[in-house]
Protein backbone atom coordinates (compact mmCIF):
# COMPACT_ATOMS: atom_id res chain seq x y z
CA UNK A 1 0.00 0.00 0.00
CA UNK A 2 2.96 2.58 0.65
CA UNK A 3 3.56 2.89 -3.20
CA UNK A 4 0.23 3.22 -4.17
CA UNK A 5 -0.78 7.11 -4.76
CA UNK A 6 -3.81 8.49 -2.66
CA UNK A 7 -5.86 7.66 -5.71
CA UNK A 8 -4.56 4.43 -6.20
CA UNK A 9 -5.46 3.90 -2.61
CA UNK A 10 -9.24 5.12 -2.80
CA UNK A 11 -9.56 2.89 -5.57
CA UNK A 12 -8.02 -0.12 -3.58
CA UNK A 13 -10.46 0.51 -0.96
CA UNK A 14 -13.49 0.00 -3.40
CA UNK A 15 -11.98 -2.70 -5.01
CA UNK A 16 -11.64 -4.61 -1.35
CA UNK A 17 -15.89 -3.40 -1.22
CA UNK A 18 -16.49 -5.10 -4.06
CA UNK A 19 -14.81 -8.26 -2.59
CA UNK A 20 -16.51 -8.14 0.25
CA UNK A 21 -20.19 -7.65 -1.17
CA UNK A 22 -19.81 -10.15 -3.62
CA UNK A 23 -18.52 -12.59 -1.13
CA UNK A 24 -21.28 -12.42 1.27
CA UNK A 25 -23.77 -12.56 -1.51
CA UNK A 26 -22.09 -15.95 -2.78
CA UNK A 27 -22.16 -17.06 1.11
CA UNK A 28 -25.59 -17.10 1.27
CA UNK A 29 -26.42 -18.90 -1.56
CA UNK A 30 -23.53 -21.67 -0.91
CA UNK A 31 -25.00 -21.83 2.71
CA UNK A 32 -21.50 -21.74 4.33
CA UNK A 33 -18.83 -21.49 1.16
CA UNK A 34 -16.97 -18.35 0.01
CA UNK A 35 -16.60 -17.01 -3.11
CA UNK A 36 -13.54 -15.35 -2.47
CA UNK A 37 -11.62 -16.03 0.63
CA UNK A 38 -9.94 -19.33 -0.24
CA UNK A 39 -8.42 -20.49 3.21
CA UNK A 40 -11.60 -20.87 3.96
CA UNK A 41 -12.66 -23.22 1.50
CA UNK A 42 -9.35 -24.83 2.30
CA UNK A 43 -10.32 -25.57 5.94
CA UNK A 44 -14.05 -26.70 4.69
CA UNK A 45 -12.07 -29.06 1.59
CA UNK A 46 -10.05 -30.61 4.61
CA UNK A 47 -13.38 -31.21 6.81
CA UNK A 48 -15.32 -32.45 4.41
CA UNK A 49 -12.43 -34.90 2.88
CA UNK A 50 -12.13 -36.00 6.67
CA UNK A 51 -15.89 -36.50 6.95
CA UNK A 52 -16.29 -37.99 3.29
CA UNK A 53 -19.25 -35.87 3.02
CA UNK A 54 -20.78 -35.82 -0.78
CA UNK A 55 -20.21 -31.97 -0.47
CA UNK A 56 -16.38 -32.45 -0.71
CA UNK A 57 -16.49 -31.18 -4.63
CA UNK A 58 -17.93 -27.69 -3.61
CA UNK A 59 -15.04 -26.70 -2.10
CA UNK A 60 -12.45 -28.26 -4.54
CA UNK A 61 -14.61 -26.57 -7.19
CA UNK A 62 -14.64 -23.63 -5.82
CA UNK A 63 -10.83 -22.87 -5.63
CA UNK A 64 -10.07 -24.55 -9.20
CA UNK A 65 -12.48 -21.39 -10.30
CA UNK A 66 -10.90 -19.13 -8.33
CA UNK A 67 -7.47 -19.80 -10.10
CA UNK A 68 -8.98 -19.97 -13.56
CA UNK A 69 -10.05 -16.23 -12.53
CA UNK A 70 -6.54 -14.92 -11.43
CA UNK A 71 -5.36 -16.58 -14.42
CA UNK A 72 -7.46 -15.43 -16.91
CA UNK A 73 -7.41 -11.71 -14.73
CA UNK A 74 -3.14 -11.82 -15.05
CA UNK A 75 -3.26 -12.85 -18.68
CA UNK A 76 -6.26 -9.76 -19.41
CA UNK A 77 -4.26 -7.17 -17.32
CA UNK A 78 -0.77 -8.15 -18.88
CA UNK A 79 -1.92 -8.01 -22.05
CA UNK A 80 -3.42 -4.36 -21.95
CA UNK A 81 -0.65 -3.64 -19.08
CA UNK A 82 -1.34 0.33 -19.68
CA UNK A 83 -5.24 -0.29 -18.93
CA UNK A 84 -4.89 -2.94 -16.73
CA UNK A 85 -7.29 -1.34 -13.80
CA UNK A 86 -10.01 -1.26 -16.45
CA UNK A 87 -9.59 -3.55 -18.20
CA UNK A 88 -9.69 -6.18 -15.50
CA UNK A 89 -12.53 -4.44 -13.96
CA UNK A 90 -14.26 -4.24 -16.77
CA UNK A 91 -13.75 -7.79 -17.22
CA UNK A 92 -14.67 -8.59 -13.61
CA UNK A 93 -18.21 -6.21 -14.36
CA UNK A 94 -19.27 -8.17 -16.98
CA UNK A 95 -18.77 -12.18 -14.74
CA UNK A 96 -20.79 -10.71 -12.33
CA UNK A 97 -23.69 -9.43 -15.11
CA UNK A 98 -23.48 -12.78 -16.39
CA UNK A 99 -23.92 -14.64 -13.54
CA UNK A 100 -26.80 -12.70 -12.28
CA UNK A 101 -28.28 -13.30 -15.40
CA UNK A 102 -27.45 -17.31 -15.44
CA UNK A 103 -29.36 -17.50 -12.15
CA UNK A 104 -32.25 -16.00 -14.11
CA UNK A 105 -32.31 -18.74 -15.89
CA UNK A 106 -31.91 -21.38 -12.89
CA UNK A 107 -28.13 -21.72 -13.86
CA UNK A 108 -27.11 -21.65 -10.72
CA UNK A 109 -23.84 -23.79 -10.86
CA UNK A 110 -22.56 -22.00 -13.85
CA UNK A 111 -23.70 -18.73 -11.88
CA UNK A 112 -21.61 -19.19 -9.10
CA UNK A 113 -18.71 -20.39 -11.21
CA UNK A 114 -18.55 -16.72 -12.42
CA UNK A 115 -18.96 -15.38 -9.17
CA UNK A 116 -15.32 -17.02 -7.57
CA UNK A 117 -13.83 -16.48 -11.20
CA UNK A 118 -14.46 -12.76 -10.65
CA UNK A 119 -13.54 -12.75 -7.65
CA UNK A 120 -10.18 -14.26 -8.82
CA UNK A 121 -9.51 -11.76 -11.74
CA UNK A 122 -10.31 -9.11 -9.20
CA UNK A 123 -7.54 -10.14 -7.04
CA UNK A 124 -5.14 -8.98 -10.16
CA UNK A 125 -6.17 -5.36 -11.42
CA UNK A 126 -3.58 -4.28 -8.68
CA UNK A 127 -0.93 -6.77 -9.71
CA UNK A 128 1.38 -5.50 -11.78
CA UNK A 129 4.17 -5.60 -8.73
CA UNK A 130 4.35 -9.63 -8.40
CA UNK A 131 6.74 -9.38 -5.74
CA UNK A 132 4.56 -7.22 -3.56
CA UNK A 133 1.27 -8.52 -4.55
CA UNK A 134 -1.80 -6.95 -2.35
CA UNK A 135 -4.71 -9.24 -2.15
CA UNK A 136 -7.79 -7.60 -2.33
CA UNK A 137 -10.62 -9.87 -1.74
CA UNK A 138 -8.96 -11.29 1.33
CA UNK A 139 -7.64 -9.77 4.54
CA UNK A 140 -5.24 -11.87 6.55
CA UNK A 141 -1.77 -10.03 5.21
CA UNK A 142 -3.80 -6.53 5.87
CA UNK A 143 -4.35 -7.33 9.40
CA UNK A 144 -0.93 -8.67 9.79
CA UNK A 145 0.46 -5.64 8.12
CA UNK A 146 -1.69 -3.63 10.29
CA UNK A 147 -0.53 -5.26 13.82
CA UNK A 148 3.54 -5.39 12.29
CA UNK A 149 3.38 -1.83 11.40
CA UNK A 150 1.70 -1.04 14.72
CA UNK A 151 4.55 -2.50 16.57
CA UNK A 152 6.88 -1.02 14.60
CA UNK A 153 4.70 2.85 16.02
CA UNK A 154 4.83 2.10 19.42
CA UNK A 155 9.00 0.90 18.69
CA UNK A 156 9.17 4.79 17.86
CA UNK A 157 9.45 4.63 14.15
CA UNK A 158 7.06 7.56 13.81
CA UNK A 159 7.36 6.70 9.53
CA UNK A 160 5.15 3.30 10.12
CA UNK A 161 1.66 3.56 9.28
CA UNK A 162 -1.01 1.11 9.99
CA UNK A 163 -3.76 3.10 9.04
CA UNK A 164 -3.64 2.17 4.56
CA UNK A 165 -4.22 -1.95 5.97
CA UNK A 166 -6.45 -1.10 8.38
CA UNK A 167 -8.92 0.32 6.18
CA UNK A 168 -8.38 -1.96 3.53
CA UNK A 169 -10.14 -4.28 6.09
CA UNK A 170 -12.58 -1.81 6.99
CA UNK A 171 -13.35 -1.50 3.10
CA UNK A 172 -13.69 -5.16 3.06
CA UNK A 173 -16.23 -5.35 5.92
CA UNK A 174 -18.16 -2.38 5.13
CA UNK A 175 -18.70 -3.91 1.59
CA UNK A 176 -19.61 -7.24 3.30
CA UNK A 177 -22.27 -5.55 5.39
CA UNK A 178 -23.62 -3.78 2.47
CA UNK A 179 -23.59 -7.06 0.57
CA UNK A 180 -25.86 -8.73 3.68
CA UNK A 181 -28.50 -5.81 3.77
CA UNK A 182 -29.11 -5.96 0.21
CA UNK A 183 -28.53 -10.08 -0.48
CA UNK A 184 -31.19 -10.62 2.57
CA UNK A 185 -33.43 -8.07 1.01
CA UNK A 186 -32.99 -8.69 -2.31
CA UNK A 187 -31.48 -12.04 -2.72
CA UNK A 188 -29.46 -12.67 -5.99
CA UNK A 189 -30.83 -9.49 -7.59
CA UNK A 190 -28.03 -7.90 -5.69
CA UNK A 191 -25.72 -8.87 -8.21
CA UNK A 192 -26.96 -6.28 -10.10
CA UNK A 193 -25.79 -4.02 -8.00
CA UNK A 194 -22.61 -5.39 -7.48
CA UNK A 195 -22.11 -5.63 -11.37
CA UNK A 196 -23.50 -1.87 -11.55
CA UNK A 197 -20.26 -1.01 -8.83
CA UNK A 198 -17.73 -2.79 -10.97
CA UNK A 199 -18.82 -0.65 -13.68
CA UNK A 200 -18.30 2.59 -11.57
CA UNK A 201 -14.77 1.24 -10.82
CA UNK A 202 -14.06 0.46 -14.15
CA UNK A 203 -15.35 4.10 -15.20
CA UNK A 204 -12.84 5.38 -12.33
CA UNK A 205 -10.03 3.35 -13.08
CA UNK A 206 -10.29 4.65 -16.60
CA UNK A 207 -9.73 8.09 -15.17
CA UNK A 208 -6.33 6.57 -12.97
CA UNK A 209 -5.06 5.40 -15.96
CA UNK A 210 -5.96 8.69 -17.92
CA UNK A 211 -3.33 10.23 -15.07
């Protein structure tokens, strides 16, 4: 996050909103799975290959997609590297579009394929540093970042900021809550809105780009 400019930040931010609504949408429809954060999924693969519950291909699924999306995300954004904010996003926009429009039609396995394959790509429109890459759509290296840097404050290094990780989290679980109070409203019509958000990021990283 320290290279990032302010802008680059802001957009961050809504990028880990995104994540987080369109994780707790595709919670409650896999009654328990995530979309998004895959160490979950890993714990639940483990359980459920311990158990030898039927269920044990949810999970499995469900990160196989997930790479498939940072793959196909990496190859998208390294191909237009200039535009790869919105390109990606743009990319990311139109999975979620799809898939709310596959569950129209009672697709709902192919819907929620889309849904942790966006998730995925969106893990890669801020990726063009591999060596420092900053996951977006997951928040365990923010909150370690957050608690290292906050040792590093009370040390005396006056330079270290936790503040950038810490509300890269708070982006995450503000779009989360969003996500709940329009999925239990709305059900899977909020994927419109979620596709109508990666639209607006797409529009603004257009402008970051433009800069």
């Amino acid at each position: 996050m320290k290279r990032f400019t302010p802008s680059q930040r802001r957009f961050a931010y809504a990028v880990a909103g995104l994540a987080g609504f369109v994780d707790i949408t595709g919670f409650l429809q896999l009654n328990g799975y995530f979309v998004s954060f895959m160490t979950g999924n890993t714990t639940l693969l483990a359980r459920d290959l311990a158990g030898g519950v039927s269920r044990v291909a949810v999970p499995a699924l469900l990160i196989l997609g997930f790479v498939i999306g940072v793959t196909i995300g990496t190859l998208a954004g390294d191909r237009w590297a200039e535009r790869r904010k919105p390109v990606v996003t743009a990319l990311v926009a139109a999975m979620l579009i799809v898939a709310r429009a596959m569950r129209a039609l009672d697709l709902s396995a192919f819907s929620l394929a889309l849904l942790v394959m966006a998730m995925g790509a969106l893990n890669t429109v801020m990726s063009a540093n591999r060596a420092n890459p900053v996951g977006l759509t997951y928040m365990t290296g923010a909150l370690v970042r957050t608690g290292q840097l906050l040792a590093e404050r009370i040390a005396g290094d006056r330079t270290a900021n936790p503040l950038p990780f810490a509300l890269l989290w708070a982006s995450l679980l503000a779009g989360a809550l969003c996500g709940a109070l329009v999925g239990l409203n709305l059900g899977a019509a909020s994927l419109w809105v979620a596709g109508g958000f990666a639209l607006v990021l797409c529009a603004a990283a257009m402008r970051i780009s433009s800069r």
